[in-house]
N, C-alpha and C. Protein backbone atom coordinates (compact mmCIF):
# COMPACT_ATOMS: atom_id res chain seq x y z
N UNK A 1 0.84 -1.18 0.00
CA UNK A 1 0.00 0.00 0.00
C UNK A 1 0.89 1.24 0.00
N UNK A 2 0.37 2.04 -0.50
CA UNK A 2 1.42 3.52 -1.22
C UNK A 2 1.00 4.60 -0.13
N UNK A 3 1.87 5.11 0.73
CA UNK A 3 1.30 6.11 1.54
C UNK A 3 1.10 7.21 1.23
N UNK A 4 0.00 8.23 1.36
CA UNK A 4 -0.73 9.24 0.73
C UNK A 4 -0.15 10.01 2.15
N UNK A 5 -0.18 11.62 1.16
CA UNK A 5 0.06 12.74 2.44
C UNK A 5 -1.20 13.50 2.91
N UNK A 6 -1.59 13.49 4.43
CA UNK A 6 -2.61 14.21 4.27
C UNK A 6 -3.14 15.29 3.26
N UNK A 7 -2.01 16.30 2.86
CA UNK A 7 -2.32 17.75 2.19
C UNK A 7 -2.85 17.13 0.82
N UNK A 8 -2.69 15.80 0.53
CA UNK A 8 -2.67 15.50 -0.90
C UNK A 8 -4.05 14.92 -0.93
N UNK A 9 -5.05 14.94 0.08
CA UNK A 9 -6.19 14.11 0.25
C UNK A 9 -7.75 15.00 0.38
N UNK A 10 -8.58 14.77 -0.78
CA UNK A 10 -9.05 15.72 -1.09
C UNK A 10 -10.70 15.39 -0.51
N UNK A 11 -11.43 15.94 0.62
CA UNK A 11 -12.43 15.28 0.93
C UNK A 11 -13.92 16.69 1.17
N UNK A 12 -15.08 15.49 0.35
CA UNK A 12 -16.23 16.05 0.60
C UNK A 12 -16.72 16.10 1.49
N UNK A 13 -17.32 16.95 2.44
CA UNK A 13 -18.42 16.52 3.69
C UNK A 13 -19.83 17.38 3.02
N UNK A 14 -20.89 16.40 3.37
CA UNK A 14 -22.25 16.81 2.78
C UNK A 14 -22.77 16.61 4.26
N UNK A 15 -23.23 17.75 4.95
CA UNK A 15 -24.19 17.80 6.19
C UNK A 15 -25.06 18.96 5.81
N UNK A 16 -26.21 19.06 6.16
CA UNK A 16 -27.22 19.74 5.93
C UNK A 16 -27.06 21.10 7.57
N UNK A 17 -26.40 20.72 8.39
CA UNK A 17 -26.08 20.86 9.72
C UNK A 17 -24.88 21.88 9.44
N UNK A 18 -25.02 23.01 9.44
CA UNK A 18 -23.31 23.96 9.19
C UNK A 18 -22.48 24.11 10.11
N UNK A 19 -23.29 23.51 11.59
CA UNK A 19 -22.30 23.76 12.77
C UNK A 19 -21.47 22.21 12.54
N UNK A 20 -22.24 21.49 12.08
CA UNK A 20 -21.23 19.42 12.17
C UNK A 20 -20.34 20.00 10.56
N UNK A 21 -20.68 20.69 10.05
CA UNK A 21 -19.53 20.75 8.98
C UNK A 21 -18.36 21.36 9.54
N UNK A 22 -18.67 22.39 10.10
CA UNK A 22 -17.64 23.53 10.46
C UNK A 22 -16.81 22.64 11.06
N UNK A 23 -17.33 21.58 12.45
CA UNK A 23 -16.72 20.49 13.63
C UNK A 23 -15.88 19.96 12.59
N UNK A 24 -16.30 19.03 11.53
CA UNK A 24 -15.84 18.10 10.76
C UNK A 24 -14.69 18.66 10.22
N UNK A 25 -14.66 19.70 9.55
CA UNK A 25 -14.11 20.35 8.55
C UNK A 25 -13.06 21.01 9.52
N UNK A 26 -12.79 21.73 10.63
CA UNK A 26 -11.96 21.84 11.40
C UNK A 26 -10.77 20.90 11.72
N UNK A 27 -11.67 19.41 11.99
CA UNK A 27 -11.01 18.33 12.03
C UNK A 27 -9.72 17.91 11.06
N UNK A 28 -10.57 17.90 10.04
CA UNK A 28 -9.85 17.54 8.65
C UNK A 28 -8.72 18.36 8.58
N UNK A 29 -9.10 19.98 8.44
CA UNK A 29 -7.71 21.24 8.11
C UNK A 29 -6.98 20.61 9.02
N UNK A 30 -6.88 20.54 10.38
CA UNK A 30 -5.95 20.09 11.51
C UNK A 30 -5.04 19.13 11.17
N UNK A 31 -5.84 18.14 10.76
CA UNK A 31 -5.33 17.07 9.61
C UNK A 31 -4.12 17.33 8.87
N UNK A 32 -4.23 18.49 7.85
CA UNK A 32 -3.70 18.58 6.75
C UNK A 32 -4.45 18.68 5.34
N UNK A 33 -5.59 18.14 5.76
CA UNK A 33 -6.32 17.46 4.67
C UNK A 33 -7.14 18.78 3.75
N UNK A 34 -7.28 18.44 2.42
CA UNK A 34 -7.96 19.45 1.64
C UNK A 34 -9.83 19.43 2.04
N UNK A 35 -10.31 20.38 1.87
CA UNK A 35 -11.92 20.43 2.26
C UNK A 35 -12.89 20.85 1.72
N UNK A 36 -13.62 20.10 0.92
CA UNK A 36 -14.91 20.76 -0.12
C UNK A 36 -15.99 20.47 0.88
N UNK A 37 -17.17 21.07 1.17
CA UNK A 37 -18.32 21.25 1.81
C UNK A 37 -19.54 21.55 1.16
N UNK A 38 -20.95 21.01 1.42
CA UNK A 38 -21.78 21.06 0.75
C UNK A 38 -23.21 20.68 2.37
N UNK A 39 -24.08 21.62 1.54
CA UNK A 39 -25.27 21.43 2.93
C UNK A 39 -26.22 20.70 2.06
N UNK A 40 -26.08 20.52 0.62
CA UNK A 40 -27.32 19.45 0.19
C UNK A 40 -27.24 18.74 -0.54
N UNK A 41 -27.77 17.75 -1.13
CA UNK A 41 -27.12 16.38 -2.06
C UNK A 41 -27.12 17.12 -3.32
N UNK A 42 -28.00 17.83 -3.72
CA UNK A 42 -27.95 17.98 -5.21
C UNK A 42 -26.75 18.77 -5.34
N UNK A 43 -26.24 19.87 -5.00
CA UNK A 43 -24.96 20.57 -4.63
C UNK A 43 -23.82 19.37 -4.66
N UNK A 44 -23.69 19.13 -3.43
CA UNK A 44 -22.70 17.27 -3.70
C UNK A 44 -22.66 17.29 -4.87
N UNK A 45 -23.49 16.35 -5.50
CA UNK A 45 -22.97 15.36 -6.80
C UNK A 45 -22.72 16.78 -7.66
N UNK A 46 -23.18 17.83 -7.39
CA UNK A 46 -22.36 18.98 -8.60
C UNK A 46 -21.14 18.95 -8.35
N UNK A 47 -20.50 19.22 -7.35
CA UNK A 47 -19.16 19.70 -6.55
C UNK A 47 -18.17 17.99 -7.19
N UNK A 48 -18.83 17.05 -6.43
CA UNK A 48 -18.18 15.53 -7.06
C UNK A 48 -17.85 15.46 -8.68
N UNK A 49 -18.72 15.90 -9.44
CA UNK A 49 -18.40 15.86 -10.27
C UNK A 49 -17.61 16.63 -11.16
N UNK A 50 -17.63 17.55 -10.59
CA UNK A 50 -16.84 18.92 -11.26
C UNK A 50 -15.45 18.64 -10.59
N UNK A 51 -15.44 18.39 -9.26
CA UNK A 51 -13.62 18.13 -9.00
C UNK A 51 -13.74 16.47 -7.59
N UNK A 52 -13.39 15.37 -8.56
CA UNK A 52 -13.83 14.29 -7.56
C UNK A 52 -12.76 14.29 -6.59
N UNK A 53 -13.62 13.93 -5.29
CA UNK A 53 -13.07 14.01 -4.15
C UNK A 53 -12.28 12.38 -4.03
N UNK A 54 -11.16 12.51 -3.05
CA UNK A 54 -10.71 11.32 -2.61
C UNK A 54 -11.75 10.40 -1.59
N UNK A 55 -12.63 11.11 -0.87
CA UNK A 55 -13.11 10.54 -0.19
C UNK A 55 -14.59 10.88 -0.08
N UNK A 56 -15.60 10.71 0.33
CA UNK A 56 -16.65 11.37 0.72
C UNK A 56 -17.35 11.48 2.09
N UNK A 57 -17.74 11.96 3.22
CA UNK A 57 -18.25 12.08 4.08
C UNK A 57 -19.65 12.48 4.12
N UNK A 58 -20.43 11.82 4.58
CA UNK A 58 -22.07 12.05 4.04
C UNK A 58 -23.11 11.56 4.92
N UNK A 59 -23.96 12.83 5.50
CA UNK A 59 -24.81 12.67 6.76
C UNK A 59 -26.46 11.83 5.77
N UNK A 60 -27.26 11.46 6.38
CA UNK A 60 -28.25 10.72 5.75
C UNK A 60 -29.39 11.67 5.66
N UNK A 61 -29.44 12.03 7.22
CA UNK A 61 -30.94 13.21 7.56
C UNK A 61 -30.40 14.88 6.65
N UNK A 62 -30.93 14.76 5.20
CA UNK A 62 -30.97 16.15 5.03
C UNK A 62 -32.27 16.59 4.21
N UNK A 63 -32.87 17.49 4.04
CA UNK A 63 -33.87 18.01 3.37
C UNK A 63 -33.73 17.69 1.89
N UNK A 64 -35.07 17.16 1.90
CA UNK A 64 -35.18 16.91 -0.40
C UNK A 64 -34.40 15.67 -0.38
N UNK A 65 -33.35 15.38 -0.57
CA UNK A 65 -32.53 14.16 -1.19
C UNK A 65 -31.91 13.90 0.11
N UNK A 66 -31.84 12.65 0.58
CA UNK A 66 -30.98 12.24 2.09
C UNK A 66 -30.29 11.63 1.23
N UNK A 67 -29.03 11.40 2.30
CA UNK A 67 -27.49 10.63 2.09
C UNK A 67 -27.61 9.83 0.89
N UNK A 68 -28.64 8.29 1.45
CA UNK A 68 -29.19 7.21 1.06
C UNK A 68 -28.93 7.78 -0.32
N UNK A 69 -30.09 8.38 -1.01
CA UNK A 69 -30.41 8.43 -2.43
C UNK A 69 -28.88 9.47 -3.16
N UNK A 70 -28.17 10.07 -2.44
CA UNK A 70 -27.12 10.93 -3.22
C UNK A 70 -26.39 9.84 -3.07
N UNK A 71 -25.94 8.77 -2.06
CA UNK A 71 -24.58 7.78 -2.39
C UNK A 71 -25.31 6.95 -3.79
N UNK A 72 -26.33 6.77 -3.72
CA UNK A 72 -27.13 5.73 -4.97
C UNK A 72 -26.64 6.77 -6.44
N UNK A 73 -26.89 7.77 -6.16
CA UNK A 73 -26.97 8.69 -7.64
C UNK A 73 -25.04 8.64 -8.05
N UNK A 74 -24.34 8.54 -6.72
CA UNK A 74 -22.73 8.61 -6.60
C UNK A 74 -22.17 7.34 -7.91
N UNK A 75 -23.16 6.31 -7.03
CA UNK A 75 -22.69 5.54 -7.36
C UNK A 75 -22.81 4.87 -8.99
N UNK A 76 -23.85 6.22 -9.78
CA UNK A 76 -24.26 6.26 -11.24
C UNK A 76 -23.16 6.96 -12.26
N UNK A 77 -22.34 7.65 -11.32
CA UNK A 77 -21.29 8.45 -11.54
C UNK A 77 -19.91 7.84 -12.13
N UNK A 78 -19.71 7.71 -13.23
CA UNK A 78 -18.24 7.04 -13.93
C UNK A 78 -17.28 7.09 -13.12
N UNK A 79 -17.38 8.81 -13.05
CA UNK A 79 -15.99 9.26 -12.12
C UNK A 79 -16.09 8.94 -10.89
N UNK A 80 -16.49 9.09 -10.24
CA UNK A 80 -16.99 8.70 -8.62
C UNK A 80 -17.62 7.43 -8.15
N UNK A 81 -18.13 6.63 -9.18
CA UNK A 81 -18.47 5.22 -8.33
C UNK A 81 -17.32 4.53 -7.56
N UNK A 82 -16.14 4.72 -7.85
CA UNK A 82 -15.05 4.40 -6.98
C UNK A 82 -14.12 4.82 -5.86
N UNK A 83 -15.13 6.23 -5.66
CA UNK A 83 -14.39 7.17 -4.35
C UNK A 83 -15.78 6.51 -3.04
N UNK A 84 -14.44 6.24 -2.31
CA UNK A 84 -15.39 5.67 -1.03
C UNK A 84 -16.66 6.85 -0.06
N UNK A 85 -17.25 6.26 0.73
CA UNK A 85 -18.14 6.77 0.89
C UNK A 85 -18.37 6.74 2.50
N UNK A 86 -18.37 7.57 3.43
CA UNK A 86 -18.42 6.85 5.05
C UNK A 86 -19.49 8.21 5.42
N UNK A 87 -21.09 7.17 5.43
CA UNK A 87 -21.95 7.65 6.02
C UNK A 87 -21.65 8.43 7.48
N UNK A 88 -21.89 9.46 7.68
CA UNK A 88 -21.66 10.19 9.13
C UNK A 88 -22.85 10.32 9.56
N UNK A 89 -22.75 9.83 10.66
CA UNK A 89 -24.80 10.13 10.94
C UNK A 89 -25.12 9.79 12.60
N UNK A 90 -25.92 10.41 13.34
CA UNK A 90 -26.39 10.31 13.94
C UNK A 90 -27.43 9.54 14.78
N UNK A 91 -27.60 8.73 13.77
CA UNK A 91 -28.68 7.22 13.64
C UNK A 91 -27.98 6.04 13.65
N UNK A 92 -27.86 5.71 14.25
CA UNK A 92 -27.03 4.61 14.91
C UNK A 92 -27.62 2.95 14.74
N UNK A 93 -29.20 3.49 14.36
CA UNK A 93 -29.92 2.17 14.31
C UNK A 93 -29.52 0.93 13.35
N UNK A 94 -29.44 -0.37 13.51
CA UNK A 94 -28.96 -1.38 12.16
C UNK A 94 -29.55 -1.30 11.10
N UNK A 95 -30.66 -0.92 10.64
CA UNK A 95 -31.21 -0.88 9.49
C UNK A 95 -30.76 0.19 8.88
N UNK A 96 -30.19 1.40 9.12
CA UNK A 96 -29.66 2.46 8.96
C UNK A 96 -28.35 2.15 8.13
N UNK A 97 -27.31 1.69 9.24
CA UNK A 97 -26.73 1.28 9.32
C UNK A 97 -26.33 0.43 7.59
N UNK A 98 -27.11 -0.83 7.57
CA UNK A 98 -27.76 -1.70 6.92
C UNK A 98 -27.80 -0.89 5.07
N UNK A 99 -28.57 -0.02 5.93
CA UNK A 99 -29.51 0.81 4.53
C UNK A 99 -27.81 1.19 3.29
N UNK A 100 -27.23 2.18 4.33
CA UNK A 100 -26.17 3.40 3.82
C UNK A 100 -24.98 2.20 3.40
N UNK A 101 -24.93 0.59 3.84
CA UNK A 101 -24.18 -0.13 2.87
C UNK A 101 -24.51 -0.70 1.75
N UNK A 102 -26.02 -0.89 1.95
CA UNK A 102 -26.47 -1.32 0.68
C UNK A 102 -26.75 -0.69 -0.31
N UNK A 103 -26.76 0.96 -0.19
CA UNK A 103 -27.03 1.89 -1.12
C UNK A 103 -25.56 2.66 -1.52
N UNK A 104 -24.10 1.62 -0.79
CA UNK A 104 -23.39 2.32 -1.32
C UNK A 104 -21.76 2.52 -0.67
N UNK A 105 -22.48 2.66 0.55
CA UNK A 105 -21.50 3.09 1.39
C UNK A 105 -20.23 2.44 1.96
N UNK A 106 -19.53 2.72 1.92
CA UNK A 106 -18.06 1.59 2.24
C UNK A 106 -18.07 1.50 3.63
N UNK A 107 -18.37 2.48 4.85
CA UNK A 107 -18.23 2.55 6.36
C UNK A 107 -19.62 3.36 6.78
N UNK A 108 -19.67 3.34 7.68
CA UNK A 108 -20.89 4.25 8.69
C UNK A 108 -19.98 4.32 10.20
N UNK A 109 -20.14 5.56 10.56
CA UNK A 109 -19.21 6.06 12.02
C UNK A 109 -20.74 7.04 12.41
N UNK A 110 -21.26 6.53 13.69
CA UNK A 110 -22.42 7.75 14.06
C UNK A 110 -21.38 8.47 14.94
N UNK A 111 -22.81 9.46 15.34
CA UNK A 111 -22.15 10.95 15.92
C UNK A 111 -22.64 10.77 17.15
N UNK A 112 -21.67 11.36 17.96
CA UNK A 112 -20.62 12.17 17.77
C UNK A 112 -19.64 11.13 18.10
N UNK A 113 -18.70 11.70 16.80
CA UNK A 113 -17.51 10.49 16.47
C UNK A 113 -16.24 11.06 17.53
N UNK A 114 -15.32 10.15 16.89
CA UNK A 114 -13.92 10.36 17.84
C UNK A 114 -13.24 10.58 16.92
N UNK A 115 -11.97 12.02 16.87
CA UNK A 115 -11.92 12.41 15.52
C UNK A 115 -10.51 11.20 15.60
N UNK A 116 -9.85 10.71 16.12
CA UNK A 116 -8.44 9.49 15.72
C UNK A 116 -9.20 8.72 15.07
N UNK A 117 -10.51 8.33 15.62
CA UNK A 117 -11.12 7.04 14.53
C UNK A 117 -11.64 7.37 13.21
N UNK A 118 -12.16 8.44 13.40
CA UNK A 118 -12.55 9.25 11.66
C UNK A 118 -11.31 9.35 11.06
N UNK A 119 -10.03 10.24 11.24
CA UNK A 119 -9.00 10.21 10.56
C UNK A 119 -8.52 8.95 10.12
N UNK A 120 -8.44 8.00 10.94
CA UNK A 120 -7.87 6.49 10.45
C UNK A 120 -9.21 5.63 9.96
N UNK A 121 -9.76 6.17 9.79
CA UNK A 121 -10.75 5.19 8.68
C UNK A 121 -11.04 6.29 7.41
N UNK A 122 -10.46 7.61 7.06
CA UNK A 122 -10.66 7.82 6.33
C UNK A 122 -9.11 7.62 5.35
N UNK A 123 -8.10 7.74 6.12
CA UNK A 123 -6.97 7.04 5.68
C UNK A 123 -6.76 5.90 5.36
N UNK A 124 -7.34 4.89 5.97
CA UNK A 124 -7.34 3.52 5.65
C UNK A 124 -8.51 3.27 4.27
N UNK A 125 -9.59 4.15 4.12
CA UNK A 125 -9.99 3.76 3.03
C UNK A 125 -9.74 4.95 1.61
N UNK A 126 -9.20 5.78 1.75
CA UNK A 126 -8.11 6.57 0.96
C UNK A 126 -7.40 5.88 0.32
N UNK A 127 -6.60 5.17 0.98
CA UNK A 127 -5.64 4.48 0.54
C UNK A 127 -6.19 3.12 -0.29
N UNK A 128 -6.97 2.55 0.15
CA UNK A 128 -7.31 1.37 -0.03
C UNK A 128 -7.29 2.08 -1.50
N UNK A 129 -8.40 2.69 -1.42
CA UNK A 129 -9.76 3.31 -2.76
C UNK A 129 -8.74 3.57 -3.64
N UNK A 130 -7.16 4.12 -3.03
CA UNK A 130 -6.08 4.71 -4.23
C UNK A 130 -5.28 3.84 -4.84
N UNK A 131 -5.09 2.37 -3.82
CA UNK A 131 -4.65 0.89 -4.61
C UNK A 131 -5.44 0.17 -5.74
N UNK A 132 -6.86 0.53 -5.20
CA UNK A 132 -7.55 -0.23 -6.17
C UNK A 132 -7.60 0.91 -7.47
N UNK A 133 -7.33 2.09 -7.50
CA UNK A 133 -7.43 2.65 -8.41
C UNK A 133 -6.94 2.51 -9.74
N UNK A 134 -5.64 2.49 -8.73
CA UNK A 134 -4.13 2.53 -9.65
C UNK A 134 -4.08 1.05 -10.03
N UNK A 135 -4.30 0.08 -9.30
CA UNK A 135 -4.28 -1.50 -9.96
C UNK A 135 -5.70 -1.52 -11.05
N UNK A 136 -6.82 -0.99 -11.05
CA UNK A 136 -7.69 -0.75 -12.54
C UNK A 136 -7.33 -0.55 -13.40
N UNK A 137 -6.53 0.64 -13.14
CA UNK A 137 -5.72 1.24 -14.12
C UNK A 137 -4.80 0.91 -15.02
N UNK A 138 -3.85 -0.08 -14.11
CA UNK A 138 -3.01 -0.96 -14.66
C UNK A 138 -3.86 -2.00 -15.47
N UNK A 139 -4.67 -2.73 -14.88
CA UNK A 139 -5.62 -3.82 -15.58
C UNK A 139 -6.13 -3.08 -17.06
N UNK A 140 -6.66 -1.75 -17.30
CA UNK A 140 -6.83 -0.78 -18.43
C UNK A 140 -5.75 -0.95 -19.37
N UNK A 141 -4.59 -1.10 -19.28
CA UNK A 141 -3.26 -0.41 -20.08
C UNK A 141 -3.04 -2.47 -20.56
N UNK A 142 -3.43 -3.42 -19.96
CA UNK A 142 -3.44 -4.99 -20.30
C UNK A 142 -3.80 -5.00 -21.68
């Protein structure tokens, strides 16, 4: 596995919530990490698509389109069906839970998280998401 530098790691957070972005997004700069922000899904998949993120961070409860249906639309996305996805949410319940993997999602962390465990699961699937990239890629050039 190829180690990535934080500054080089480019991540969405979609919360409908501007005070859990600001939290989140604090987190991340501290990090190192680069930070695109968005309060609603349809916004998201604009922002994703116009400059794809390494990672995505994505609350479920938002007005008009929840998490659920924007990781589904993500996952319609050429460019982006392969950038991971870690539901952030507040709903803790298994069907929830359940729901945000079957519609997509690579992890689910509810709130309020612990930011060492958010950073290392967004690193650990960064990386992953950037092995499998680069080995597609290679499989492409076969």
């Amino acid at each position: 596995m190829e180690y990535i530098r934080n500054e080089d790691v480019l991540v969405l957070i979609v919360d409908d919530n501007k005070n859990n972005l600001y939290i989140i997004a604090e987190v991340l700069h501290r990090s190192g990490s680069q930070v695109m922000t968005s309060t609603d899904g349809p916004h998201a998949l604009e922002m994703a698509q116009e400059r794809p993120p390494d990672i995505i961070l994505l609350d479920i409860m938002m007005p008009g389109m929840d998490g659920f249906e924007v990781c589904r639309r993500l996952w319609m996305m050429d460019a982006i069906k392969s950038v991971p996805v870690i539901f952030l949410s507040a709903k803790d319940e298994d069907t929830n839970i359940e729901t945000g993997l079957e519609a997509g999602g690579t992890d689910y962390i509810t709130k309020p998280f612990h930011e060492t465990v958010l950073l290392a699961r967004i690193r650990a699937h960064v990386e992953r998401g950037y092995d499998m990239r680069k080995y597609q890629n290679c499989e492409e050039l076969i």
